[in-house]
Protein backbone atom coordinates (compact mmCIF):
# COMPACT_ATOMS: atom_id res chain seq x y z
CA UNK A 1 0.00 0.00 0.00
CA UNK A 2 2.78 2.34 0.98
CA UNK A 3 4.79 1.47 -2.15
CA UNK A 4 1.63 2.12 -4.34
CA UNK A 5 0.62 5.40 -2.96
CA UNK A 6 4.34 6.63 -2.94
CA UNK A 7 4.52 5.83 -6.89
CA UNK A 8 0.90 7.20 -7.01
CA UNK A 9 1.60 10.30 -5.79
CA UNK A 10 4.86 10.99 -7.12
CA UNK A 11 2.55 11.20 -10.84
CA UNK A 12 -0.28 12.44 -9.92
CA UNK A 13 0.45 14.85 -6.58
CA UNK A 14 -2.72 14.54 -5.41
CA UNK A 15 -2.18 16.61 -1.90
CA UNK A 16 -5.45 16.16 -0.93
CA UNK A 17 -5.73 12.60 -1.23
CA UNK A 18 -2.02 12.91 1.13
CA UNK A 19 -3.87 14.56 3.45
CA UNK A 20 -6.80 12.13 4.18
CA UNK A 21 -4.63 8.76 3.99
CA UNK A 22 -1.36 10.17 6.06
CA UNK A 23 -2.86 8.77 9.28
CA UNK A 24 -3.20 5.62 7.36
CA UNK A 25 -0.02 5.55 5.58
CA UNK A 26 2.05 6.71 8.74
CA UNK A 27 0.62 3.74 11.03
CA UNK A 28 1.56 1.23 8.45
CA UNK A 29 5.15 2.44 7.77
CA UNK A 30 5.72 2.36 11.85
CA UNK A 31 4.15 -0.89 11.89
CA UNK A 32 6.75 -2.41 9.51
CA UNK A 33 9.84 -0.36 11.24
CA UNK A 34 8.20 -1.73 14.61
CA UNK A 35 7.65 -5.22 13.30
CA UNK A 36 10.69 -6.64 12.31
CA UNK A 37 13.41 -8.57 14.05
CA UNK A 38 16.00 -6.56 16.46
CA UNK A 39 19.32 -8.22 15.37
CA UNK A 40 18.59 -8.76 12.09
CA UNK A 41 16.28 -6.16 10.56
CA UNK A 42 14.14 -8.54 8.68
CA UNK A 43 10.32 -8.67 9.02
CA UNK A 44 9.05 -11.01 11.90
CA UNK A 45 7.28 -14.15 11.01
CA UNK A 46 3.72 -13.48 10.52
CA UNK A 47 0.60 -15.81 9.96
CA UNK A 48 0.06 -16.53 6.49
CA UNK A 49 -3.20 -15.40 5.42
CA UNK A 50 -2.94 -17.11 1.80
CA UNK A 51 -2.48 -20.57 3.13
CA UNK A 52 -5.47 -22.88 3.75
CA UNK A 53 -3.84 -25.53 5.29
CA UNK A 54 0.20 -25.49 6.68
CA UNK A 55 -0.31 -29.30 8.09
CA UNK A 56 -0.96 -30.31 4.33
CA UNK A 57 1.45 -28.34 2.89
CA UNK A 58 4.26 -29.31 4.75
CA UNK A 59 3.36 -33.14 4.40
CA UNK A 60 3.21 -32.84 0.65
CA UNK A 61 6.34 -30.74 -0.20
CA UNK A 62 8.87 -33.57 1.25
CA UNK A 63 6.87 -35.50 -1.19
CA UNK A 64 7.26 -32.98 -4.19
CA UNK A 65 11.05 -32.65 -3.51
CA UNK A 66 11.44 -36.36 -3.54
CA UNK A 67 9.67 -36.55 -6.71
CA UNK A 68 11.79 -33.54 -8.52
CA UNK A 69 14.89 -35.36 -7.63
CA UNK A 70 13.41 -38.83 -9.41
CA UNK A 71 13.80 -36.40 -12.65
């Protein structure tokens, strides 16, 4: 979102729209500074919101390596 709007703006400069997301915008960025990992600056592990099941998928990727290295 904050990548989108930067690009956004820097074509359009739409102040006004600035005005009524910066609340928005600024929470987000200081989420990502806060939400990262203290020693090594990388983004925390989060929950994956994309994945319907992580039991599944981790009992059928051993599988799909196994059968990539058969080729």
């Amino acid at each position: 979102m904050i990548y989108a709007f930067w690009h956004y703006f820097q074509r359009i400069r739409d102040y006004d729209l600035l005005r009524e997301v910066y609340d928005v915008i600024t929470r987000a960025a200081n989420f990502m500074v806060n939400f990262r990992d203290e020693k090594l600056k990388l983004p925390l592990e989060s929950y994956d919101l994309w994945r319907r099941d992580s039991a599944s998928t981790r009992t059928r990727l051993p599988q799909c390596t196994q059968a990539n290295r058969r080729k």
